[in-house]
Protein backbone atom coordinates (compact mmCIF):
# COMPACT_ATOMS: atom_id res chain seq x y z
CA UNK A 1 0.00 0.00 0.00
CA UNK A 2 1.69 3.77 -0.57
CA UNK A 3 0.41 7.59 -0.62
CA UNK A 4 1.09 8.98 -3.53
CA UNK A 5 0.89 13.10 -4.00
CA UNK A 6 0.19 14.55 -7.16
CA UNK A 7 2.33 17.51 -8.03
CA UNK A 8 0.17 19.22 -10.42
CA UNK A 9 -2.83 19.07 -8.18
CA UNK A 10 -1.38 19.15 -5.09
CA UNK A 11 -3.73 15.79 -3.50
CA UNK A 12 -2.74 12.83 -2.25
CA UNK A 13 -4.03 10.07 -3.93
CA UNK A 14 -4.20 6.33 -2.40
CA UNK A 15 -3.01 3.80 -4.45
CA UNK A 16 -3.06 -0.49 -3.21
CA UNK A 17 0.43 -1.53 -4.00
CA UNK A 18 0.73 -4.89 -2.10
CA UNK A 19 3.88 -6.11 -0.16
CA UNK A 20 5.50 -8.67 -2.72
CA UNK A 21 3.59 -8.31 -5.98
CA UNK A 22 5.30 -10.80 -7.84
CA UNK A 23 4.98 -13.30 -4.96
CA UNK A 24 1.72 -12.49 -4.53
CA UNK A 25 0.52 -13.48 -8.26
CA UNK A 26 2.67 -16.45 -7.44
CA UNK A 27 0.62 -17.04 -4.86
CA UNK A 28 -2.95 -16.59 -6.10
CA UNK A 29 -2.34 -18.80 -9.04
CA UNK A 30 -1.06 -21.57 -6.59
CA UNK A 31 -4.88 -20.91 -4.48
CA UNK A 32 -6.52 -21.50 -7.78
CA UNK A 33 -4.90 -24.56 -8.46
CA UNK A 34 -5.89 -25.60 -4.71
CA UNK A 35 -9.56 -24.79 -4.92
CA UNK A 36 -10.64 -28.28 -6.82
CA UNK A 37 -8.78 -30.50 -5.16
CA UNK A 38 -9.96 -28.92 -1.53
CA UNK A 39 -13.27 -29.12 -2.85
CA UNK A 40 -13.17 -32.79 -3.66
CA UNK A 41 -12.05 -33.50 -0.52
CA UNK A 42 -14.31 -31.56 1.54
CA UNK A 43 -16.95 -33.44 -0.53
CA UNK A 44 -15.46 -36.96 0.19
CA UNK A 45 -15.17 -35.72 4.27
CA UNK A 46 -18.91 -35.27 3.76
CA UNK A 47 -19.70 -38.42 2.26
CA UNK A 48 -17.29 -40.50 4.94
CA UNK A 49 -18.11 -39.67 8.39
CA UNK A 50 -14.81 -39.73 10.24
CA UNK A 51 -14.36 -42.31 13.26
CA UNK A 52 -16.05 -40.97 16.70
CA UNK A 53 -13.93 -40.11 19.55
CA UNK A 54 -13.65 -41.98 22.65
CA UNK A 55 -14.43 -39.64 25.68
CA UNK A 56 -14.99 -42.05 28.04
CA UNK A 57 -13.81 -41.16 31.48
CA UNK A 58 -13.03 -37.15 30.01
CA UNK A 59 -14.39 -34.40 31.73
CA UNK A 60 -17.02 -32.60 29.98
CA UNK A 61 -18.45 -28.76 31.36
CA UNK A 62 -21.84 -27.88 29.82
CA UNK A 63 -23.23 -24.21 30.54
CA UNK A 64 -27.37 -24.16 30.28
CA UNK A 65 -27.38 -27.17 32.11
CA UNK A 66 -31.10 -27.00 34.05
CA UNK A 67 -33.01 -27.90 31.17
CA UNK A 68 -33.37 -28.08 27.13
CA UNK A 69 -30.68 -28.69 25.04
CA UNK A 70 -28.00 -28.41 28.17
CA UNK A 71 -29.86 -31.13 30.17
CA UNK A 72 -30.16 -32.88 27.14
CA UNK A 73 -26.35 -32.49 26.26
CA UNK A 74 -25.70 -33.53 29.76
CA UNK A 75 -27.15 -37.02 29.49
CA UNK A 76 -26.07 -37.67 26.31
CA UNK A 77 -22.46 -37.51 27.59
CA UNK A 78 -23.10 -39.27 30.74
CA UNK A 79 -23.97 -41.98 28.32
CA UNK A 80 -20.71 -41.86 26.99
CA UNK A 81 -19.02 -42.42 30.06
CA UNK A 82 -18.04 -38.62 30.49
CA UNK A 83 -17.96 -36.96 33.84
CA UNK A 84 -20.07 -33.98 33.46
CA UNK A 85 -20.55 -30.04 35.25
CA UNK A 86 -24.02 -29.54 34.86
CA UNK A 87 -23.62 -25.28 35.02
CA UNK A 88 -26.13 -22.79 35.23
CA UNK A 89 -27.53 -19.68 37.37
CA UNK A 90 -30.60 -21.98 37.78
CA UNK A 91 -29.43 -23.71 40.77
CA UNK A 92 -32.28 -25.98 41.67
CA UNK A 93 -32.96 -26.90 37.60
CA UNK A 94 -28.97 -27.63 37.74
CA UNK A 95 -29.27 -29.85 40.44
CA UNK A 96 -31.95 -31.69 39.28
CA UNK A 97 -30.06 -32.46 35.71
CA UNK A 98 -26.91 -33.69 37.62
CA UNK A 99 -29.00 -35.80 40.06
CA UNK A 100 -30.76 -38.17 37.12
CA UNK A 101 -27.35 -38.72 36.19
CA UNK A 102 -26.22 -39.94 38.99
CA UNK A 103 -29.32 -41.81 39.90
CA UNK A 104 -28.46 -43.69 36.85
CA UNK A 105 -24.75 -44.83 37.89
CA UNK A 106 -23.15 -41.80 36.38
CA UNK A 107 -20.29 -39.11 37.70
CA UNK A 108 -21.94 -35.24 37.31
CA UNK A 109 -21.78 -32.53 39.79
CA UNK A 110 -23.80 -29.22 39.84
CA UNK A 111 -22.15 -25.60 40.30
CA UNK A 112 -24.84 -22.64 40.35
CA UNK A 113 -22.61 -20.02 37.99
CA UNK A 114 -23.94 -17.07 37.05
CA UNK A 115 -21.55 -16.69 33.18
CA UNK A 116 -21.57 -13.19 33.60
CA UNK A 117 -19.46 -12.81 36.82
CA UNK A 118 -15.56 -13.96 36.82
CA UNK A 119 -15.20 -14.75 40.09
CA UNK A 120 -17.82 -17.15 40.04
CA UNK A 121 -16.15 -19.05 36.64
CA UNK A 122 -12.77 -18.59 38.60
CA UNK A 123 -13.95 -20.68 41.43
CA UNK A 124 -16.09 -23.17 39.77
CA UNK A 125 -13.31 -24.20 37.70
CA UNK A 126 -11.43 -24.33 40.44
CA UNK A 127 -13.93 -27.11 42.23
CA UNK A 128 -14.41 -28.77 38.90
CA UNK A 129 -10.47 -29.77 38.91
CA UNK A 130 -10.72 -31.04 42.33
CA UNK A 131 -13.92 -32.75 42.20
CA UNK A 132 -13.83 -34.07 38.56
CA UNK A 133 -10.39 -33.04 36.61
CA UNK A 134 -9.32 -30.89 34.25
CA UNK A 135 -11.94 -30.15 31.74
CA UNK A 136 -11.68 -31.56 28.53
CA UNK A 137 -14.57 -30.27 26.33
CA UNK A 138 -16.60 -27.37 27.27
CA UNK A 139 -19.78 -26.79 25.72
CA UNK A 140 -21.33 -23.07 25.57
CA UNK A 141 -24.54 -23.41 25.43
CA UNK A 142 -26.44 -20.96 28.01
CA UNK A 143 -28.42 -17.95 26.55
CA UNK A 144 -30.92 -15.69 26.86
CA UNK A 145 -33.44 -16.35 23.97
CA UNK A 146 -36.16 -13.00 24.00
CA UNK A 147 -36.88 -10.53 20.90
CA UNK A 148 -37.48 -7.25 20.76
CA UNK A 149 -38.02 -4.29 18.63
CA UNK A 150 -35.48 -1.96 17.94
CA UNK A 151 -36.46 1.03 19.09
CA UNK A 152 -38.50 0.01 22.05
CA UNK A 153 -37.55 2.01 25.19
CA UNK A 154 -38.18 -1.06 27.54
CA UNK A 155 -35.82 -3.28 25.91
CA UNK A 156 -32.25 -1.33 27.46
CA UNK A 157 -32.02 -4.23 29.93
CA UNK A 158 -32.95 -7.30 27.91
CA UNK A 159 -30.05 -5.93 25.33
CA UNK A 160 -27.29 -5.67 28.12
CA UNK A 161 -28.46 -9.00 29.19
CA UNK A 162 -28.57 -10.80 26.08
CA UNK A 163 -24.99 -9.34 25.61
CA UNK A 164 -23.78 -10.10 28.56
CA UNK A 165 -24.93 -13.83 28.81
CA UNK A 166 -24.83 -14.88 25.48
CA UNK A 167 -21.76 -13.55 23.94
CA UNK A 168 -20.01 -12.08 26.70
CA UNK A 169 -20.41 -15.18 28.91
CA UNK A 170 -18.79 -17.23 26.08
CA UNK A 171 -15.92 -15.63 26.37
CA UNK A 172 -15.37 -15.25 29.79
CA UNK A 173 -15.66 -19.45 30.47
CA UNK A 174 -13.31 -19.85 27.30
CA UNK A 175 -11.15 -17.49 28.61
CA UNK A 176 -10.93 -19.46 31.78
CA UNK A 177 -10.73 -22.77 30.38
CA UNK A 178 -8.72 -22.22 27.52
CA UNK A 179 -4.92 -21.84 29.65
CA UNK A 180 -5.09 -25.51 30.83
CA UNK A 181 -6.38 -26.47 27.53
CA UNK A 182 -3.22 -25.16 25.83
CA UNK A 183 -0.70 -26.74 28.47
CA UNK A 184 -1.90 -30.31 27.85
CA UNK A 185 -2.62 -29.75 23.89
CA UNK A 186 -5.80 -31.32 24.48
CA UNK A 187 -9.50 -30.42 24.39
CA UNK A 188 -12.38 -28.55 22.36
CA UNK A 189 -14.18 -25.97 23.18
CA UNK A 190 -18.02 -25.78 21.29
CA UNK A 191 -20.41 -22.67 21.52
CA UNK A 192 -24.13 -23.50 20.50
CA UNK A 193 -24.69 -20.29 18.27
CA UNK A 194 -27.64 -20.50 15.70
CA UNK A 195 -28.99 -19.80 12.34
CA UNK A 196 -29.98 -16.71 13.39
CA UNK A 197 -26.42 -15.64 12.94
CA UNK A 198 -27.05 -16.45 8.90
CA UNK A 199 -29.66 -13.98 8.49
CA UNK A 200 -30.43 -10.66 10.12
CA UNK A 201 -34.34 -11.83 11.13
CA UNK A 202 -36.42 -8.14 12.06
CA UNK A 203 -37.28 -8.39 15.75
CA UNK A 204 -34.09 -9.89 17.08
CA UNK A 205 -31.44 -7.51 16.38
CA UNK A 206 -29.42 -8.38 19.65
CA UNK A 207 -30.27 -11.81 19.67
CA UNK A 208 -28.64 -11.67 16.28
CA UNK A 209 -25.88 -9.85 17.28
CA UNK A 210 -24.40 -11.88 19.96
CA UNK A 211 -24.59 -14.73 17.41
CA UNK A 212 -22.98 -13.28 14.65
CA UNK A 213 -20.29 -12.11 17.33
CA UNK A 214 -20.06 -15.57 18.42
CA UNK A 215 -19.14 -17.11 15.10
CA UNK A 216 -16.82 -14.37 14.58
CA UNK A 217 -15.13 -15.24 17.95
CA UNK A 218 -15.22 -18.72 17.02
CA UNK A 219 -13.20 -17.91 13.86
CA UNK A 220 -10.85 -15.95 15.39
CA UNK A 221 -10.11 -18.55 17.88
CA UNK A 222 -10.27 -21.49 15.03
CA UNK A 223 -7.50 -19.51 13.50
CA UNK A 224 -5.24 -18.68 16.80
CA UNK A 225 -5.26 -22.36 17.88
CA UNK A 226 -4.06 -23.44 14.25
CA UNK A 227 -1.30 -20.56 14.60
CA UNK A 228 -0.55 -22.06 17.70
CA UNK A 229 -0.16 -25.04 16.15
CA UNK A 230 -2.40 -26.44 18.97
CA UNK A 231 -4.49 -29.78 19.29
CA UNK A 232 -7.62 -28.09 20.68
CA UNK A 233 -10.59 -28.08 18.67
CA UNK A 234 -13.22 -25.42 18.16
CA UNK A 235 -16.86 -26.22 16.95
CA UNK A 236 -19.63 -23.67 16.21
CA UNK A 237 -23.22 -25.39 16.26
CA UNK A 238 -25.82 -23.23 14.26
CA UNK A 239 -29.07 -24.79 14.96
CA UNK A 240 -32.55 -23.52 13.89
CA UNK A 241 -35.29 -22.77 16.28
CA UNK A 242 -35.36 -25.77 19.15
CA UNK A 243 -39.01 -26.79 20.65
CA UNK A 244 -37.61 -25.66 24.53
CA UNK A 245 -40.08 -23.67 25.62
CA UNK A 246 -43.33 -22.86 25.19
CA UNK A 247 -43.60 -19.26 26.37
CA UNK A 248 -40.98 -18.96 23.78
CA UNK A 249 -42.83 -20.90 21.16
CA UNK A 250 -46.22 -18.68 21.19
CA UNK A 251 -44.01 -15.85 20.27
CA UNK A 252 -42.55 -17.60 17.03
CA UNK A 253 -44.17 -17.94 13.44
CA UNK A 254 -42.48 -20.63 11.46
CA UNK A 255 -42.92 -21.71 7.89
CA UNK A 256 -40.38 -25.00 9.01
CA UNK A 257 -41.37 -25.94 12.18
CA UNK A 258 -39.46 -26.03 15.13
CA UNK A 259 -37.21 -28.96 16.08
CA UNK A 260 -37.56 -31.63 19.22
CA UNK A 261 -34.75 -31.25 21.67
CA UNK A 262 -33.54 -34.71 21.46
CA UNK A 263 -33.14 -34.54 17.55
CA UNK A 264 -31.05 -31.55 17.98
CA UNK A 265 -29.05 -33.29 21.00
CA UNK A 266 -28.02 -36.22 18.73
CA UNK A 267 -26.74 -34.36 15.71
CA UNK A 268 -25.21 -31.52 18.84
CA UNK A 269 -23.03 -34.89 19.76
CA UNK A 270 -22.41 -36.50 16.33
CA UNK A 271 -20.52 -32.96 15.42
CA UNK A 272 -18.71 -32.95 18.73
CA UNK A 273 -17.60 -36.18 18.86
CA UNK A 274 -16.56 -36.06 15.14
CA UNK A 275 -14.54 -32.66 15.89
CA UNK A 276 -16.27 -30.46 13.33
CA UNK A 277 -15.52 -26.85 12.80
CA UNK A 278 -18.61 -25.45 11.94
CA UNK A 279 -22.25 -26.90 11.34
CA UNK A 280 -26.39 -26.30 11.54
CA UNK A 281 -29.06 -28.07 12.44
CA UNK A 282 -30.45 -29.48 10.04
CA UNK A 283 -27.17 -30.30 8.69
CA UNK A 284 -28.32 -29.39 5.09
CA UNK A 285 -29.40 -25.97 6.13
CA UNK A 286 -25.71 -24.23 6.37
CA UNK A 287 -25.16 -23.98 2.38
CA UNK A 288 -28.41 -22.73 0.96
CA UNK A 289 -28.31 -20.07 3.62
CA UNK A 290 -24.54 -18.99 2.57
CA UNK A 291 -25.67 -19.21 -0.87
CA UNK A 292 -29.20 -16.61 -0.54
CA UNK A 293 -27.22 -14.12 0.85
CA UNK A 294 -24.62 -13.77 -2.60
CA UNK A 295 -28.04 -13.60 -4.47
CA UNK A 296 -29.62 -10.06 -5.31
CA UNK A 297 -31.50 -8.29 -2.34
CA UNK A 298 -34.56 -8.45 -3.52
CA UNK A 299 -34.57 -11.86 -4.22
CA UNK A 300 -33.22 -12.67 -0.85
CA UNK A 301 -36.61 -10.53 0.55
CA UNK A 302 -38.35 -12.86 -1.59
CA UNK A 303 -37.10 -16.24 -0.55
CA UNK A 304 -37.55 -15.21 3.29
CA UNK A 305 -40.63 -14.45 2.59
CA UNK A 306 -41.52 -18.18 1.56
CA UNK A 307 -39.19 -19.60 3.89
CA UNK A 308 -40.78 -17.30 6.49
CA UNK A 309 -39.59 -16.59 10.32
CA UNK A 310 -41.89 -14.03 11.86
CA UNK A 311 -41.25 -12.69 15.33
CA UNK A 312 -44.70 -12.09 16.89
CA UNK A 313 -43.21 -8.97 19.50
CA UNK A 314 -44.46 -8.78 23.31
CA UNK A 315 -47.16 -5.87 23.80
CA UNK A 316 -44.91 -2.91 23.74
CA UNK A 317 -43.35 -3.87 20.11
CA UNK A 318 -46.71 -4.71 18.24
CA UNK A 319 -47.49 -1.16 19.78
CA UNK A 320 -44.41 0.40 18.32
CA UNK A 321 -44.84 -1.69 14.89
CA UNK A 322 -48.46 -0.21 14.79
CA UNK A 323 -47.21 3.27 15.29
CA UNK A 324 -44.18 3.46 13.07
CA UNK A 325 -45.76 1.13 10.15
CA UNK A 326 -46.20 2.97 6.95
């Protein structure tokens, strides 16, 4: 890159000369050459599912723990022989998930964490080592799922909370997690994220945000730990809407409908347990997404409108939609 001023007209004018040119069309050619071949083989990875890991016996931390696709998570593990931290600021639902596991033969133990506050990741980790061990997979899956509109005056709270919890939170456990991680070159660290980070749906600007923050974060750290030449895997789940909870449901207009908790739990584990980098939920739902948003805008309007998610608002946003509608 270089500044170059022009005499006659006394400007500066900004010209892109990259570092290396000649290298650098060296370079290019040799990516074009690449981009079959890596094709093929991502094709034949997605015809030949790769051998399952053993975690038998591994520690496994799961944030969201008290119910849904946490408790769901949690159990499926236990099944597997893991030891598992059932997490979550819902101490008695927590409980509750770690005490059918055990009920059932299994090793889990509860901690009531609130993601948002340090301290309280600092010591639970601390308790998981000397109850369970050092984690080994850790899998980021509490959040705060509520809509709202954007300009609704009521909504400054939900917004720092959905911040806080569901991006924020992320990166405070990974942050914790990730040192010991790096010392034994061994573990994976998994945030549930969603479709929702795919396309900006109206009504859940924040929502949206957090997720679209938390694939970026997942990228970022995908790309440090291969820099690092590390063995510690990072997966990003993008699921689409998950039959949790009904309060939640009721507020939710789907052309698809949403999906059952346990079918979402098995693909969840197939992904982990096969180290992916990135997936959805449906599995085919990743690429058609990725390939509407090259297409024209209006013709992305057009195929959300078959494919339709509508956000039915609480009573403040319907009143703001009725107001501000043209």
């Amino acid at each position: 890159m270089a500044i170059i001023r022009n005499k006659s007209s006394k400007q500066y004018q900004y010209k892109q000369i990259p570092a290396n040119p000649i290298r650098l069309i060296f370079e290019i050619l040799l990516c074009i050459l690449l981009i079959v071949p890596a094709v093929l083989w991502a094709t034949i990875k997605l015809l030949y599912k790769p051998p399952k890991k053993n975690i038998s016996g591994q520690v496994v931390l799961v944030t969201g723990a008290a119910r849904g696709l946490g408790r769901e998570l949690c159990k499926r593990f236990y099944t597997l022989g893991a030891k598992v931290a059932c997490v979550d600021i819902d101490g008695e639902g927590c409980a509750e998930t770690a005490k059918a596991i055990n009920r059932k033969g299994g090793t889990a133990k509860d901690y009531k964490v609130d993601v948002t506050n340090r301290q309280q990741i600092k010591a639970m980790h601390k308790a998981i080592v000397k109850e369970l061990g050092p984690v080994d997979i850790v899998v980021n899956n509490a959040g705060i799922v509520l809509a709202h509109m954007y300009v609704n005056p009521e909504s400054d709270q939900l917004i720092e909370d959905l911040i806080n919890v569901n991006l924020l939170g992320q990166i405070w456990i990974n942050r914790e997690l990730l040192p010991s991680m790096l010392e034994r070159n061994h573990g994976q660290i998994v945030a549930i994220s969603s479709m929702s980070s795919m396309s900006g749906l109206s009504g859940i600007s924040t929502y949206t945000a957090t997720k679209w923050g938390t694939n970026g974060m997942m990228e970022s750290l995908h790309n440090e730990l291969r820099a690092l030449k590390s063995a510690v895997v990072s997966t990003t789940v993008c699921p689409y809407f998950i039959e949790t909870n009904p309060e939640i449901s009721k507020h939710l207009e789907l052309r698809l409908p949403e999906m059952p908790v346990s079918f979402v739990g098995k693909i969840v584990m197939n992904g982990i347990l096969e180290n992916r980098r990135i997936f959805s939920i449906p599995n085919h739902f990743l690429l058609p997404v990725k390939l509407v948003r090259t297409l024209p805008d209006n013709l992305q309007w057009l195929i959300n409108r078959v494919f339709y998610v509508n956000i039915i608002g609480f009573s403040k946003d319907i009143e703001l939609m009725n107001k501000y509608r043209q």
